[in-house]
Protein backbone atom coordinates (compact mmCIF):
# COMPACT_ATOMS: atom_id res chain seq x y z
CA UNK A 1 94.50 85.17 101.10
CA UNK A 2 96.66 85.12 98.18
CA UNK A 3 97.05 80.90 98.47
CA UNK A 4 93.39 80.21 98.93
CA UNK A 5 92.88 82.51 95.81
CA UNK A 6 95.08 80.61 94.11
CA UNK A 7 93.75 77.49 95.29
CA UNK A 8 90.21 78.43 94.27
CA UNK A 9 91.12 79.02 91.00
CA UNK A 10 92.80 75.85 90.70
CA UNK A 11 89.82 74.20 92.05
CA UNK A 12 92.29 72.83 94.97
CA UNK A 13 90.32 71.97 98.00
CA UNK A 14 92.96 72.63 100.91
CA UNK A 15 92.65 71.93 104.75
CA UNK A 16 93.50 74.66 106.21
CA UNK A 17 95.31 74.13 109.72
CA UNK A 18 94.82 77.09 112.51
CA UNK A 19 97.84 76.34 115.24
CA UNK A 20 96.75 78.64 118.45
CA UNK A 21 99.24 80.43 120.60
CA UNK A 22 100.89 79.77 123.31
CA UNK A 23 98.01 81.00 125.88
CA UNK A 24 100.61 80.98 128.90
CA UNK A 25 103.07 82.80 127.08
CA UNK A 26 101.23 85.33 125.80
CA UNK A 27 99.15 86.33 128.85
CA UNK A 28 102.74 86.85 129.99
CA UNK A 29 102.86 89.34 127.20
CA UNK A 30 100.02 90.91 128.13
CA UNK A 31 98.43 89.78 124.66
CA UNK A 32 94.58 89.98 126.07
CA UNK A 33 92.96 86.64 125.55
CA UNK A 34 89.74 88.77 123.86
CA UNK A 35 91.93 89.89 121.26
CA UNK A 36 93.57 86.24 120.40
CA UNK A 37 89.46 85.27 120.17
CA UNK A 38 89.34 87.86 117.61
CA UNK A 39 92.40 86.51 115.67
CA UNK A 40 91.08 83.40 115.88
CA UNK A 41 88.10 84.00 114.29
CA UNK A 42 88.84 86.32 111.56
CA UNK A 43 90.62 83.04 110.41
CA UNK A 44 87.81 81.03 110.64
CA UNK A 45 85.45 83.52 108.62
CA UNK A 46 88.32 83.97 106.23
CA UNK A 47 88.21 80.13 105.58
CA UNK A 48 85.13 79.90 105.50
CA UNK A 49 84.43 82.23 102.96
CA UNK A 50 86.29 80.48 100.12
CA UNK A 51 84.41 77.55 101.43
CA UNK A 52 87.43 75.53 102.36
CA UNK A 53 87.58 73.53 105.36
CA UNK A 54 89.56 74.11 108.62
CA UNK A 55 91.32 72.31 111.74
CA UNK A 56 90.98 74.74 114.04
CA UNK A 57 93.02 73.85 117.34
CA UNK A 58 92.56 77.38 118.74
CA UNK A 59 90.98 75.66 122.29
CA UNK A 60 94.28 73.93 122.83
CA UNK A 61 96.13 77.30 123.90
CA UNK A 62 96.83 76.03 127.13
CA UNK A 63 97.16 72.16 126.55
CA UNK A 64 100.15 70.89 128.00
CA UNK A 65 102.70 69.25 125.06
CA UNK A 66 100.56 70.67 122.60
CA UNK A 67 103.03 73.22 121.67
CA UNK A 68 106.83 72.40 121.75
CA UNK A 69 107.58 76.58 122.62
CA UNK A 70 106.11 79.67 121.81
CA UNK A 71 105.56 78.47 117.92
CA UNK A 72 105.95 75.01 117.31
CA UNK A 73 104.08 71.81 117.23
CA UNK A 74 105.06 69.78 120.08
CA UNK A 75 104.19 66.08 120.26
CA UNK A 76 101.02 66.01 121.60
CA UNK A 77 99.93 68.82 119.04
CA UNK A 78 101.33 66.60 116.17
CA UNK A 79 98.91 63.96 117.12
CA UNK A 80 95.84 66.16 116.68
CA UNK A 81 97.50 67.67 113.70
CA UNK A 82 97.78 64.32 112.13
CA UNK A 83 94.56 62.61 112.88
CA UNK A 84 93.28 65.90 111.41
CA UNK A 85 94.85 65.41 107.96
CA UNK A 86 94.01 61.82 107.81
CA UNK A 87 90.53 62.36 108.26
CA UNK A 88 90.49 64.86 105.70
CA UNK A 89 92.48 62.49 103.18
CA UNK A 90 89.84 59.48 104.15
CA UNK A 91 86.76 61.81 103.67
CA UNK A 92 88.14 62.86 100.09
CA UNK A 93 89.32 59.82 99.20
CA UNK A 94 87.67 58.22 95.95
């Protein structure tokens, strides 16, 4: 919360990106699914609140390629990830 203070004070209008799990790996963990719904939405109300916008790819848990591993983009994720910022740069763009 500490960076979207910041930006708020700075009256910097961030996109804020929220990259899900991997869904198959963590049922493996025996992470329930309930409680990755819960993380997923205390980030949303948290980004909300400062009024900042988000791209939130939390539905893509089990979307093949969209994850590289357990943490990282993979290709398929980078496309949604970019088409994401570029529609934020085009809708700010003045």
């Amino acid at each position: 919360m500490l960076f979207m203070d910041i930006c708020k004070n700075m009256q910097i209008d961030p996109l804020i990106i929220s990259i899900p799990v991997h869904g198959k790996w963590y049922d493996y963990c025996e992470f329930d699914i309930n409680e990755r719904q819960n993380y997923y939405e205390k980030i949303n109300k948290t980004v909300q609140s400062y009024n900042f916008k988000i791209a939130d790819f939390s539905s893509h848990e089990y979307e093949p390629y969209f994850l590289k591993d357990i943490m990282h983009i993979g290709w398929k994720g980078w496309i949604y990830f970019n088409e994401a910022i570029d529609e934020y740069y085009h809708a700010n763009d003045q």
